[in-house]
C-alpha atoms as a PDB file:
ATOM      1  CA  UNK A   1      71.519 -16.954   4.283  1.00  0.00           C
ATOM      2  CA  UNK A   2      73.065 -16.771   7.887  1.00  0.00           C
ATOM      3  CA  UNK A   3      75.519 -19.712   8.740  1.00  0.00           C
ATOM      4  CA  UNK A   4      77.704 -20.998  11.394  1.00  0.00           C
ATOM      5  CA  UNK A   5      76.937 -19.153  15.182  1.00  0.00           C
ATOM      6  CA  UNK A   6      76.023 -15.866  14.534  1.00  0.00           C
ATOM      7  CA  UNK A   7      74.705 -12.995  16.365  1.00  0.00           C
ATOM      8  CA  UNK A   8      72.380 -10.115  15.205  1.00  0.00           C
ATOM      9  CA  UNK A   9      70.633  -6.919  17.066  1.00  0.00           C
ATOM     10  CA  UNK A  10      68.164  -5.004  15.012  1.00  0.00           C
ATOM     11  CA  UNK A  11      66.029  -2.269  15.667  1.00  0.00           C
ATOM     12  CA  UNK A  12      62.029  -3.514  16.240  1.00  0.00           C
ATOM     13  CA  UNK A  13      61.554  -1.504  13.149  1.00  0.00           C
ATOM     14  CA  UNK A  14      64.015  -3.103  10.755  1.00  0.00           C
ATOM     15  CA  UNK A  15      62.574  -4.890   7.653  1.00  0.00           C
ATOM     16  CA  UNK A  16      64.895  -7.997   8.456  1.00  0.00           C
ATOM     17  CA  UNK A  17      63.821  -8.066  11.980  1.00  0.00           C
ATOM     18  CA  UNK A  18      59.945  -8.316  11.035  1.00  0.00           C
ATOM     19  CA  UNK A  19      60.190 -10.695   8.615  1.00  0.00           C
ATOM     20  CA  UNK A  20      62.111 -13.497  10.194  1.00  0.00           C
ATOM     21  CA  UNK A  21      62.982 -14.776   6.864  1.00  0.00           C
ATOM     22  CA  UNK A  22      66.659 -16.222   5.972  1.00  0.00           C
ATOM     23  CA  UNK A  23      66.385 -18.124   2.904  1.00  0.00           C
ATOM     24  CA  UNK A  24      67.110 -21.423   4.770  1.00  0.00           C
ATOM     25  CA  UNK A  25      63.726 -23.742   4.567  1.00  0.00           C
ATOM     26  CA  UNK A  26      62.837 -23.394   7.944  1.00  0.00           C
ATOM     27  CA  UNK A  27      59.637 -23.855   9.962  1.00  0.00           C
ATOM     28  CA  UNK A  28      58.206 -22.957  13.781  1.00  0.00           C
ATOM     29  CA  UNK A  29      59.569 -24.924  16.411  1.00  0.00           C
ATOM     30  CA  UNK A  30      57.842 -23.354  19.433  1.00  0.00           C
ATOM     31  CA  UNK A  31      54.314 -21.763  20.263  1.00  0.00           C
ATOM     32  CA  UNK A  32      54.545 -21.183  23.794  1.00  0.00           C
ATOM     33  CA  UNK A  33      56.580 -18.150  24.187  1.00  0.00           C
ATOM     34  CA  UNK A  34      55.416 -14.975  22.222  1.00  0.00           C
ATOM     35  CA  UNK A  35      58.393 -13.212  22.714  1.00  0.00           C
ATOM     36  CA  UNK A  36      60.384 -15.682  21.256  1.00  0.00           C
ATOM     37  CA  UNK A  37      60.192 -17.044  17.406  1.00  0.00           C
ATOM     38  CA  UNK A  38      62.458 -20.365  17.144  1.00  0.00           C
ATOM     39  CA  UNK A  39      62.873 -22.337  14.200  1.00  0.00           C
ATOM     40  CA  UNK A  40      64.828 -25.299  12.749  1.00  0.00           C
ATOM     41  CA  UNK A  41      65.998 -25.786   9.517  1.00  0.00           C
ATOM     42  CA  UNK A  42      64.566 -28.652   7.016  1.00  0.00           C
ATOM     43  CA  UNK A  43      67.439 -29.296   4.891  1.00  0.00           C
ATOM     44  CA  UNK A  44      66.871 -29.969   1.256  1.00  0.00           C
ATOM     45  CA  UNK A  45      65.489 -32.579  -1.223  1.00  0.00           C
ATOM     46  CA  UNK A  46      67.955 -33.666  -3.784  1.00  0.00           C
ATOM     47  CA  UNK A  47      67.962 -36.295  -6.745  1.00  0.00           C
ATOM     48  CA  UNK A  48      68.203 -39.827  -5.614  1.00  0.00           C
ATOM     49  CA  UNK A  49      70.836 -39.942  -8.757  1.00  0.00           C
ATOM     50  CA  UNK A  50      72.766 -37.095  -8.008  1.00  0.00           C
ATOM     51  CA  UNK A  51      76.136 -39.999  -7.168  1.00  0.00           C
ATOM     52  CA  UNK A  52      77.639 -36.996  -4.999  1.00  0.00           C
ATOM     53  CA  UNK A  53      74.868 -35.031  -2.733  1.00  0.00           C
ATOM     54  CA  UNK A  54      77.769 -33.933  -0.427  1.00  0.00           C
ATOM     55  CA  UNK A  55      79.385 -31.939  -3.919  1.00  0.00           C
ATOM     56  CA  UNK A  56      77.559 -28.368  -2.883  1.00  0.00           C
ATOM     57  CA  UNK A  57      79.550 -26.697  -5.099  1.00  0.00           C
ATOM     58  CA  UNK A  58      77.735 -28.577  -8.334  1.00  0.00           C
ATOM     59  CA  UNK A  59      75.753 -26.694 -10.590  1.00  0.00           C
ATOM     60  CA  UNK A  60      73.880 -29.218 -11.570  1.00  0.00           C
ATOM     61  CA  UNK A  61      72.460 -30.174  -8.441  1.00  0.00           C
ATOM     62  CA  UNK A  62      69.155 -30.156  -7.812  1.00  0.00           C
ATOM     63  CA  UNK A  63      68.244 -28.447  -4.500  1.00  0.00           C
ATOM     64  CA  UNK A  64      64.564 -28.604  -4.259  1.00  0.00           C
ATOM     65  CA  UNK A  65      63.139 -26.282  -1.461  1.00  0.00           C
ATOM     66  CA  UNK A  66      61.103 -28.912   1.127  1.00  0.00           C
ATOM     67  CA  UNK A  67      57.775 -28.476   2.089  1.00  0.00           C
ATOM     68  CA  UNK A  68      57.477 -27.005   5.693  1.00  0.00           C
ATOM     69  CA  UNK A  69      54.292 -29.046   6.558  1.00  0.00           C
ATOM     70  CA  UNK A  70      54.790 -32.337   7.857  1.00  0.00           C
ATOM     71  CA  UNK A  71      52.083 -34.293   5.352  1.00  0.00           C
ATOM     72  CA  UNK A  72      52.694 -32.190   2.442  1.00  0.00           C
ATOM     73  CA  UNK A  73      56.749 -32.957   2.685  1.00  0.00           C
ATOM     74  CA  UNK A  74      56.226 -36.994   3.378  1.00  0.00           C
ATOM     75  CA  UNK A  75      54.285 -36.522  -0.135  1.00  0.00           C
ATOM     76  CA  UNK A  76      56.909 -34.519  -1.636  1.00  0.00           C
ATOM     77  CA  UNK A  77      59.450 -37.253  -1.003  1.00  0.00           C
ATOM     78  CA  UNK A  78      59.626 -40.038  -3.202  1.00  0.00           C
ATOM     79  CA  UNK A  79      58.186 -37.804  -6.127  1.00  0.00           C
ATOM     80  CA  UNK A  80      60.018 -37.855  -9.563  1.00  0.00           C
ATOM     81  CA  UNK A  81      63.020 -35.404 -10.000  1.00  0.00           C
ATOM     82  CA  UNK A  82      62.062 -32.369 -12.250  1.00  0.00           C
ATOM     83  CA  UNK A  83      65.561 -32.484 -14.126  1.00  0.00           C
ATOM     84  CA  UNK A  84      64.455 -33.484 -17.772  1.00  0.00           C
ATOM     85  CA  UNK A  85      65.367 -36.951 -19.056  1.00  0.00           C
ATOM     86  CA  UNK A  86      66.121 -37.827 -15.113  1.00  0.00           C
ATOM     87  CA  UNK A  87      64.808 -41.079 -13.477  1.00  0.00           C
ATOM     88  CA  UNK A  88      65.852 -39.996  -9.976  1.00  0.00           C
ATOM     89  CA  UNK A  89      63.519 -39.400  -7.379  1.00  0.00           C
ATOM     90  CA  UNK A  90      63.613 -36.548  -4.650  1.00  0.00           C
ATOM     91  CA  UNK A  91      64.926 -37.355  -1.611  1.00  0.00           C
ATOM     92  CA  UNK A  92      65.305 -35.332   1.974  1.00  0.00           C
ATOM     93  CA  UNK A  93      68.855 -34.030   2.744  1.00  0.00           C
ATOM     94  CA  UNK A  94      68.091 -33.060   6.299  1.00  0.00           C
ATOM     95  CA  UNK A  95      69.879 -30.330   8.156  1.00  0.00           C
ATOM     96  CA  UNK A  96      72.373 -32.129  10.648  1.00  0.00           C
ATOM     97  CA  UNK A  97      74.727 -28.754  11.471  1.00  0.00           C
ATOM     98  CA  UNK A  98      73.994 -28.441  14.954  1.00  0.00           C
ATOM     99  CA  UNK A  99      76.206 -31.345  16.771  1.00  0.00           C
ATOM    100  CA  UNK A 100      73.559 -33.579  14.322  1.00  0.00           C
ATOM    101  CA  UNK A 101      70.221 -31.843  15.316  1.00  0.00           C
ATOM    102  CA  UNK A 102      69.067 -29.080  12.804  1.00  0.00           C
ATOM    103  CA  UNK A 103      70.641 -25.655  12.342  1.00  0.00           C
ATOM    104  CA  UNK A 104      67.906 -22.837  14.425  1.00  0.00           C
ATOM    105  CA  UNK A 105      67.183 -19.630  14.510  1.00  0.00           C
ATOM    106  CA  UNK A 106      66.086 -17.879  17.000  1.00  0.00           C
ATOM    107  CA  UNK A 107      64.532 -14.553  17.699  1.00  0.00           C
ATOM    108  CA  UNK A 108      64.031 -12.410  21.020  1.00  0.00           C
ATOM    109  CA  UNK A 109      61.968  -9.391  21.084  1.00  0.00           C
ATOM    110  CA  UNK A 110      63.574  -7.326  24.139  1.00  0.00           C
ATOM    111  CA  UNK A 111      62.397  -3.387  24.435  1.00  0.00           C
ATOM    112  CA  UNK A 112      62.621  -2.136  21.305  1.00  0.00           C
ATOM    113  CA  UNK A 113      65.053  -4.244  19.639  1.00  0.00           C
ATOM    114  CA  UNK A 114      64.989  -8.219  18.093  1.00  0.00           C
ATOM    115  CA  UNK A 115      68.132  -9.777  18.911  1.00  0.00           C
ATOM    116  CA  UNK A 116      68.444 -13.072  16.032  1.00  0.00           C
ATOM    117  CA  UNK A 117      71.026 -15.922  16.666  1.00  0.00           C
ATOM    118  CA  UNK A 118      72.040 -18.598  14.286  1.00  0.00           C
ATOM    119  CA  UNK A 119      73.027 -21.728  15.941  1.00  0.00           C
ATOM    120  CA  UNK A 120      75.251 -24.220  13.474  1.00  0.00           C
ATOM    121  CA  UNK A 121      76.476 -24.488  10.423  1.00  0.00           C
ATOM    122  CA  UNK A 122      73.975 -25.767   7.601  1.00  0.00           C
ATOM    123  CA  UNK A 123      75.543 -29.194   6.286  1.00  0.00           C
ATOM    124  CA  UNK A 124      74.125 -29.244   3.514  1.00  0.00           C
ATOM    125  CA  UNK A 125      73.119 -27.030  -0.592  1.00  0.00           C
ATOM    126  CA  UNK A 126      71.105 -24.028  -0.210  1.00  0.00           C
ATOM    127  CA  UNK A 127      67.540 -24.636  -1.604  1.00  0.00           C
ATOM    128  CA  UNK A 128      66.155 -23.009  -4.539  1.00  0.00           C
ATOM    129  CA  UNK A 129      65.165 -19.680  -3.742  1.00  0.00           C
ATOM    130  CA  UNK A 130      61.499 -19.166  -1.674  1.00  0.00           C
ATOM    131  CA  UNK A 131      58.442 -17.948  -5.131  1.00  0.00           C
ATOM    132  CA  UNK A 132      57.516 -14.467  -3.741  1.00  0.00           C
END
């Protein structure tokens, strides 16, 4: 879960290096350069009820993982919230934390190492964990 402007070398080899994986729901945000993986953060759906979505630190929150594709998430909005008993319908919280544009990552293959930098600090819950 990498926040804020942060700065990472691993070696090409390194698990965390090939998977390009941070917990954040985060898809591609360039295909021109293959020496260079970018993407940008989605945010998070919430409850349309939820009174307080800025409270992160609620447990009851519901922080629903988005959809990366474009069509499937437009779908996903709108939809009831899964919360039992709740009439609230999921909404987008998106990902502002980057003097207002998403939070990014970025990764740079260079020689034999991957050099990863986190730019901004995510303004909003984490989302549910990714199903392996």
């Amino acid at each position: 879960w990498p926040d804020g402007y942060r700065h990472f070398v691993y070696g090409a080899d390194d698990d965390r290096a090939q998977t390009h994986q941070s917990g954040w729901a985060m898809r591609n945000t360039n295909n021109h350069d293959s020496s260079r993986l970018k993407k940008s953060c989605l945010g998070v759906m919430l409850c349309s009820n939820n009174n307080n979505n800025n409270n992160y630190n609620n447990n009851t929150l519901v922080n629903i993982r988005p959809f990366i594709c474009d069509k499937a998430r437009s779908k996903q909005k709108g939809t009831p919230c899964p919360t039992r008993g709740c009439r609230g319908i999921l909404v987008q919280r998106k990902c502002s934390g980057h003097a207002g544009k998403p939070v990014t990552h970025v990764w740079r293959c260079v020689g034999g190492f991957v050099y990863f930098q986190c730019k901004g600090f995510h303004d909003h819950p984490r989302p549910q964990p990714k199903s392996s």
